[in-house]
Protein backbone atom coordinates (compact mmCIF):
# COMPACT_ATOMS: atom_id res chain seq x y z
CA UNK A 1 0.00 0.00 0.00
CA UNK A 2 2.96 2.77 1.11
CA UNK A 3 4.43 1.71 -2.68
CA UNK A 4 0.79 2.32 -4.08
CA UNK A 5 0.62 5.77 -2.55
CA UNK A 6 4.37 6.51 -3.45
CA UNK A 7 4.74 5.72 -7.10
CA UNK A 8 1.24 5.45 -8.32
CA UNK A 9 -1.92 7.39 -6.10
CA UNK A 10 1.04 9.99 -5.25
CA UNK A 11 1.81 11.07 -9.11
CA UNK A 12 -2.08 10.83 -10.51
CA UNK A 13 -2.87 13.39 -7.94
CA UNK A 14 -0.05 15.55 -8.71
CA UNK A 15 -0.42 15.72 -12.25
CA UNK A 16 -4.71 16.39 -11.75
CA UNK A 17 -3.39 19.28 -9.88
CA UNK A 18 -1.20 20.36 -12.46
CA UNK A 19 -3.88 19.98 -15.13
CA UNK A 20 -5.86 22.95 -13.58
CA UNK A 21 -2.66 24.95 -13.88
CA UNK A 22 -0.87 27.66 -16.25
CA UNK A 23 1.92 29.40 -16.99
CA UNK A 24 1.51 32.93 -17.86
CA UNK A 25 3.78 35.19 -18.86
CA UNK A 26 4.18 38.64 -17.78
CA UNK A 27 6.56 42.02 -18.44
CA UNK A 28 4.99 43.11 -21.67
CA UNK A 29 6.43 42.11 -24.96
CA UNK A 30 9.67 40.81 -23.71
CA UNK A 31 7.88 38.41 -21.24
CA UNK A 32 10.72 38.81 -18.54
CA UNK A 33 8.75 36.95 -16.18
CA UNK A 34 6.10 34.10 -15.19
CA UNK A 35 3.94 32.50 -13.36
CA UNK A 36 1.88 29.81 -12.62
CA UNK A 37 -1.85 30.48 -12.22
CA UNK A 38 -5.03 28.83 -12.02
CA UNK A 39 -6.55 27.94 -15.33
CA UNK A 40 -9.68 25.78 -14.95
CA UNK A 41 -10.12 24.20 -17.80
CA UNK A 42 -8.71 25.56 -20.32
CA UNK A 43 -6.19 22.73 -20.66
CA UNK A 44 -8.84 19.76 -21.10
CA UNK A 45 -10.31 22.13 -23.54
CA UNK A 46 -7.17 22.29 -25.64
CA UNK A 47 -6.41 18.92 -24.91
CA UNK A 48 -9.79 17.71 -26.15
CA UNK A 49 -9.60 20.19 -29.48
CA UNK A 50 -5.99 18.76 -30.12
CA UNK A 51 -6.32 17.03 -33.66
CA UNK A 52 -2.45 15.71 -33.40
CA UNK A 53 -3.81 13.96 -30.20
CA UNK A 54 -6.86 12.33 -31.80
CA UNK A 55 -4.51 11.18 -35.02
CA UNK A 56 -1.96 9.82 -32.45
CA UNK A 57 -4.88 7.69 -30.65
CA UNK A 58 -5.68 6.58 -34.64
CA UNK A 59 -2.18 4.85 -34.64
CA UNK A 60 -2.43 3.40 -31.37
CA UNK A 61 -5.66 1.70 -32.33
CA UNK A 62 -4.32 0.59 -35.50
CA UNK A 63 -1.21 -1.12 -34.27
CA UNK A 64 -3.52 -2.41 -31.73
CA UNK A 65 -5.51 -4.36 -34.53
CA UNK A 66 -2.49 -6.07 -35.51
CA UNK A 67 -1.00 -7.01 -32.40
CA UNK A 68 -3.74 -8.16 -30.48
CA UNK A 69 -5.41 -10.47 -32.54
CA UNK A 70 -2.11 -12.13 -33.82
CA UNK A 71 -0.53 -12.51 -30.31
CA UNK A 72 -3.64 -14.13 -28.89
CA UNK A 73 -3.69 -16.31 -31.68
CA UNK A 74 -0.64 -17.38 -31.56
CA UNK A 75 -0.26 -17.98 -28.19
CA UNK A 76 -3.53 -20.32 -28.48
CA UNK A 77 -1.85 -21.95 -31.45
CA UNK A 78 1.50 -22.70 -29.46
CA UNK A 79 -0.05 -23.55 -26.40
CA UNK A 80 -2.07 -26.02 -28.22
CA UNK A 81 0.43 -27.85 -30.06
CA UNK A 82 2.49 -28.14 -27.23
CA UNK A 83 -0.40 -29.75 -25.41
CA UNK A 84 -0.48 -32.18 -28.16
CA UNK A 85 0.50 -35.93 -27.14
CA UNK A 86 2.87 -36.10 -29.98
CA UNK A 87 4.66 -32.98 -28.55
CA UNK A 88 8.29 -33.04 -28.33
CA UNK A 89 10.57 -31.43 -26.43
CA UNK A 90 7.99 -29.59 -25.01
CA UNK A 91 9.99 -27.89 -22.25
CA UNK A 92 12.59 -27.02 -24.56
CA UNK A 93 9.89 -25.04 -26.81
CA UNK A 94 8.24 -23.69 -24.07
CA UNK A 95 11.24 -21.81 -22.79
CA UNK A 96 11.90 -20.76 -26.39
CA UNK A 97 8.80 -18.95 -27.27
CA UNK A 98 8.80 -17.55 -23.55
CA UNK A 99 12.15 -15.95 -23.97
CA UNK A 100 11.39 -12.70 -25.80
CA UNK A 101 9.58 -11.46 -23.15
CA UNK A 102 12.26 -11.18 -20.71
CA UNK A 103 14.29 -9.44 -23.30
CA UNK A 104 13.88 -5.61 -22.39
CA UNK A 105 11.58 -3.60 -24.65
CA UNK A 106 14.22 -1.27 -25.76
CA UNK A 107 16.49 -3.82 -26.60
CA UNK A 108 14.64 -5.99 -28.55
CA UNK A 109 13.36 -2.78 -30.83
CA UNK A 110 16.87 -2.17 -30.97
CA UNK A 111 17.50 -5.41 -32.65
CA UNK A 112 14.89 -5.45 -34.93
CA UNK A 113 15.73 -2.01 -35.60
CA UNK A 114 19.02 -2.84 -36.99
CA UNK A 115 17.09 -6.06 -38.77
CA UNK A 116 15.16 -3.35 -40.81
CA UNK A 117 17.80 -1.14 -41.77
CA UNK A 118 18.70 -1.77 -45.26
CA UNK A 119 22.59 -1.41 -44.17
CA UNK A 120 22.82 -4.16 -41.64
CA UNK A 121 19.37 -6.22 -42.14
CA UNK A 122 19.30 -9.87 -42.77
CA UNK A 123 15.43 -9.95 -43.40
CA UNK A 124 15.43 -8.08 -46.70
CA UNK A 125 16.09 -4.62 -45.67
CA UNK A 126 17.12 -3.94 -49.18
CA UNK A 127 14.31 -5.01 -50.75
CA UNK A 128 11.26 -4.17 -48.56
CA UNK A 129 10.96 -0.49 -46.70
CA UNK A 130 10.59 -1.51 -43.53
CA UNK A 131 10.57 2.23 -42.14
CA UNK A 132 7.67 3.51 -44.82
CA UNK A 133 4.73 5.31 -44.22
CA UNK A 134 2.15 2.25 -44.25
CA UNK A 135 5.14 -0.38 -43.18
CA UNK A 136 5.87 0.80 -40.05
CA UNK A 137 2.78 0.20 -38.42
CA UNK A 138 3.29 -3.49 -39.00
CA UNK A 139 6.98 -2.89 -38.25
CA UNK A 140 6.14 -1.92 -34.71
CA UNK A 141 3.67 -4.59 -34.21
CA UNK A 142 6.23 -7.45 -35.32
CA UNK A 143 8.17 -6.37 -32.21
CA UNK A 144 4.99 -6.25 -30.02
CA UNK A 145 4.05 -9.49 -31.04
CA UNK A 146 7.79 -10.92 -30.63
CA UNK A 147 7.80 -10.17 -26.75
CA UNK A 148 4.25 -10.71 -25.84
CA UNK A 149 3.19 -13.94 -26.75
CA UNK A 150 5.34 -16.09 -24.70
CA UNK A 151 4.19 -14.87 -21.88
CA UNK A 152 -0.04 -15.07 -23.30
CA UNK A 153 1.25 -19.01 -24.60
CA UNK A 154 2.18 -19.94 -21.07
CA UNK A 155 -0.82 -18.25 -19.32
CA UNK A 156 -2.91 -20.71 -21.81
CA UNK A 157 -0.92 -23.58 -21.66
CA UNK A 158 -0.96 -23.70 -17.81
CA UNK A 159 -4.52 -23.71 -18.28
CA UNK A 160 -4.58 -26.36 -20.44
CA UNK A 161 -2.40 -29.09 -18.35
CA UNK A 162 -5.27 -27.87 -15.31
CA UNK A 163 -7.63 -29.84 -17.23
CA UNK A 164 -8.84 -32.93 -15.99
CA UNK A 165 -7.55 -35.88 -18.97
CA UNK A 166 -10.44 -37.95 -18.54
CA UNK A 167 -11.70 -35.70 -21.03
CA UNK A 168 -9.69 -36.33 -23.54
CA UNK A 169 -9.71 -39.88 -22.93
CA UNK A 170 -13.22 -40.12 -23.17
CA UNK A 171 -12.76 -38.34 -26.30
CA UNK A 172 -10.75 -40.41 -28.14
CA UNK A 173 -12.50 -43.33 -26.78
CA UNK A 174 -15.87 -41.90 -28.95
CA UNK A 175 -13.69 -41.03 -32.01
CA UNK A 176 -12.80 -37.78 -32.06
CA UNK A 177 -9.19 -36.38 -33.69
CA UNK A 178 -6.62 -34.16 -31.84
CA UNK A 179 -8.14 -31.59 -33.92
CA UNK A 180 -11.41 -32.04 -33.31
CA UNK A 181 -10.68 -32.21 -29.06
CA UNK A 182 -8.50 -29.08 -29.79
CA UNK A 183 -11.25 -26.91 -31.15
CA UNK A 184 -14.45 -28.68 -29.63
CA UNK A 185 -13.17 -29.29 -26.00
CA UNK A 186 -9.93 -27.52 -25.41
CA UNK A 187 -10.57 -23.74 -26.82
CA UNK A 188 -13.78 -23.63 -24.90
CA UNK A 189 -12.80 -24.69 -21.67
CA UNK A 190 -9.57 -22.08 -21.91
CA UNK A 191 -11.86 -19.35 -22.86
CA UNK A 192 -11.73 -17.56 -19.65
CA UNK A 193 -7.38 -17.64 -19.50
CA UNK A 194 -8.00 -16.63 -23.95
CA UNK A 195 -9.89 -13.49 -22.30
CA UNK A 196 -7.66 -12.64 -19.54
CA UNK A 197 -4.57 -12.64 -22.09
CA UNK A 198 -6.97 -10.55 -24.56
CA UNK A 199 -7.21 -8.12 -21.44
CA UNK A 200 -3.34 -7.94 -20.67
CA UNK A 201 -2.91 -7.96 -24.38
CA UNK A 202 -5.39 -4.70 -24.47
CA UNK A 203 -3.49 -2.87 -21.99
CA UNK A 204 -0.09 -3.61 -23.68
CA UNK A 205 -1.25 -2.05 -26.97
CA UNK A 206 -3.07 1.15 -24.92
CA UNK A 207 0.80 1.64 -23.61
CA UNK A 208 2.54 1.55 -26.44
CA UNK A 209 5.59 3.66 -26.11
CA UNK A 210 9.15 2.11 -25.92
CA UNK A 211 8.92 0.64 -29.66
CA UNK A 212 7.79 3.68 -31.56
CA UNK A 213 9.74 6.16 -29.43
CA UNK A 214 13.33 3.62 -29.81
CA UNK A 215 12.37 3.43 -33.77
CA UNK A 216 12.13 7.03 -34.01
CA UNK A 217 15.75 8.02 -35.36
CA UNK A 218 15.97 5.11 -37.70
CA UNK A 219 12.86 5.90 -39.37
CA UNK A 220 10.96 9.58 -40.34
CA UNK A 221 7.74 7.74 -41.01
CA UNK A 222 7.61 8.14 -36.81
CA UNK A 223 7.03 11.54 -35.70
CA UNK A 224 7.58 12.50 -31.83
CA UNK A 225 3.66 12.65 -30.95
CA UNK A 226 3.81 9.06 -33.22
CA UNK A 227 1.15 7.67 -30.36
CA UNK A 228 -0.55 9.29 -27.49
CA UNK A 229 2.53 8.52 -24.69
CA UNK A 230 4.91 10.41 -27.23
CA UNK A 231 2.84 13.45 -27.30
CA UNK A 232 2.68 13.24 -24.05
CA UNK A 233 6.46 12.73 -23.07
CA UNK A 234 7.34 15.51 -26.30
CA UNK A 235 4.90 18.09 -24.65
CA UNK A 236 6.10 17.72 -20.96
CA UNK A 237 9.83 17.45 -21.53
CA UNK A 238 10.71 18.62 -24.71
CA UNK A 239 8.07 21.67 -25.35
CA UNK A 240 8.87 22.14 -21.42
CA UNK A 241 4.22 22.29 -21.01
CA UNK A 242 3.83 20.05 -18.31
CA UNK A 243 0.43 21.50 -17.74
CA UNK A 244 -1.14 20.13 -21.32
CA UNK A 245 0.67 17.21 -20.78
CA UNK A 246 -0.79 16.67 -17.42
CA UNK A 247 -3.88 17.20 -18.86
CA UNK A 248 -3.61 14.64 -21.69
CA UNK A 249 -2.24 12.19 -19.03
CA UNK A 250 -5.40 12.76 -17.21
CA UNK A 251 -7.62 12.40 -20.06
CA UNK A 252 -5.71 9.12 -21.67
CA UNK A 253 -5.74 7.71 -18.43
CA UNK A 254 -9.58 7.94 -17.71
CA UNK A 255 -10.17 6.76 -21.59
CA UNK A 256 -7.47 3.23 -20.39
CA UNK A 257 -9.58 2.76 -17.44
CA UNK A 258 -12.74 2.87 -19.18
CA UNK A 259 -11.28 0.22 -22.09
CA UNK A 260 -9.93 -1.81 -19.01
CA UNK A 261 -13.45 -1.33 -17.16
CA UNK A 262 -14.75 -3.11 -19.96
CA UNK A 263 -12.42 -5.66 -20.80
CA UNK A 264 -12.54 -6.99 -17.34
CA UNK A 265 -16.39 -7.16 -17.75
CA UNK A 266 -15.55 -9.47 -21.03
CA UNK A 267 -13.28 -11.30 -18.81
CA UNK A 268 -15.70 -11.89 -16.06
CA UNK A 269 -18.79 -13.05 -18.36
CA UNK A 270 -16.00 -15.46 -19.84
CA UNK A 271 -15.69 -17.05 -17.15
CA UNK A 272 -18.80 -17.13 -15.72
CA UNK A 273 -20.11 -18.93 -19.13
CA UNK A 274 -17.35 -21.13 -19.08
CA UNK A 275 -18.49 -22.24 -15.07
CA UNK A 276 -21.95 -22.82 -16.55
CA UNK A 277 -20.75 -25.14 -19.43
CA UNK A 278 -18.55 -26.91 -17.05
């Protein structure tokens, strides 16, 4: 709770206050000197009227397309086939999908940075623009989906080995294929831990930051308000307004607890219509 209050409740209230505030500039047209005074809401007002913001929440969402559907389904995918009786070297694979995500953020975009770059890539730099206008998008979601779905394929695949194997015994006893217990048994029964990774998946995507921002001076096709945390970060220490920024943290943060609000609810009914089937 004392960490809660120290690094979390402790900043949100700081930067509320500093959302109602303003700098203002006095000494005629030389502006000599300033202060900070009270200025409603004026801020929310220009945060709300910001079209950069708005266009930045447009890319978010759009990389968020990409990487949320293809990590969750490829985490289901791997978690499935390693749950398969023919699996080999199960633990071995296991560890090897997991592995990206404990690889730092930064330094895997780094990596696949240099991977894109036409002087040092081994993918097809040369060949394929990587860094373009449309490209990018799916060039930042290749790295979001690289770290995050060992960690969703585990989450399902510990939910898989909880069920009980009768079922599948009983299946194969009546006929039915590895695919067919897979889709028709397996999938449904995992729903809930499918949901929950959907959720952490969700929030991952609403806080993109480190992969755009570490891309930005290998590519010009990412500007430094690329997605809603750059704006933010550009207009509190680079533009040196910590008062808009506050704002838009204020604002962004409201609109993440909302999605979250909701995604939880999905999570919930998941589960609760996966207690009924049971």
């Amino acid at each position: 709770m004392l960490l809660f209050l120290l690094f979390v409740l402790a900043p949100g209230v700081y930067a509320l206050v500093l959302s109602f505030q303003a700098r203002k500039v006095t000494g005629g047209l030389l502006g000599s000197t300033s202060k900070v005074v009270y200025a409603g809401l004026d801020n929310y007002r220009s945060v709300l009227g910001d079209s950069a913001l708005w266009t930045s929440t447009l890319r978010m969402v759009a990389v968020g397309a990409i990487v949320i559907p293809v990590t969750v389904g490829l985490a289901l995918l791997f978690a499935l086939l390693l749950d398969t009786p023919r699996a080999r070297l199960v633990r071995f694979s296991r560890l090897s999908i997991f592995l990206p995500y404990a690889v730092p953020g930064v330094i895997a975009t780094l990596l696949w940075g240099f991977m894109y770059l036409p002087a040092t890539s081994p993918i097809g730099g040369h060949y394929v623009d990587f860094f373009g206008s449309t490209q990018v998008f799916f060039s930042v979601a290749n790295i979001c989906v690289w770290g995050g779905v060992g960690f969703n394929m585990v989450v399902i695949f510990t939910a898989l080995r909880a069920l009980p194997p009768e079922i599948y015994e009983a299946a194969r006893i009546d006929g039915a294929s590895e695919t067919q217990i897979a889709l028709r048994i397996k999938v449904p029964m995992v729903l809930p831990a499918v949901a929950m990774c959907t959720l952490f998946t969700v929030l991952a995507a609403l806080q993109l930051f480190n992969e755009p921002n570490t891309l930005k001076p290998l590519s010009n096709a990412i500007s430094s308000d690329w997605v809603p945390l750059m704006k933010i970060y550009t207009d509190a220490f680079v533009n040196a307004d910590i008062y808009h920024a506050a704002a838009t943290s204020i604002v962004f943060a409201a609109g993440v607890l909302i999605v979250s609000f909701a995604a939880a609810r999905m999570v919930q009914s998941r589960a609760d219509l996966a207690g009924k089937g049971e």
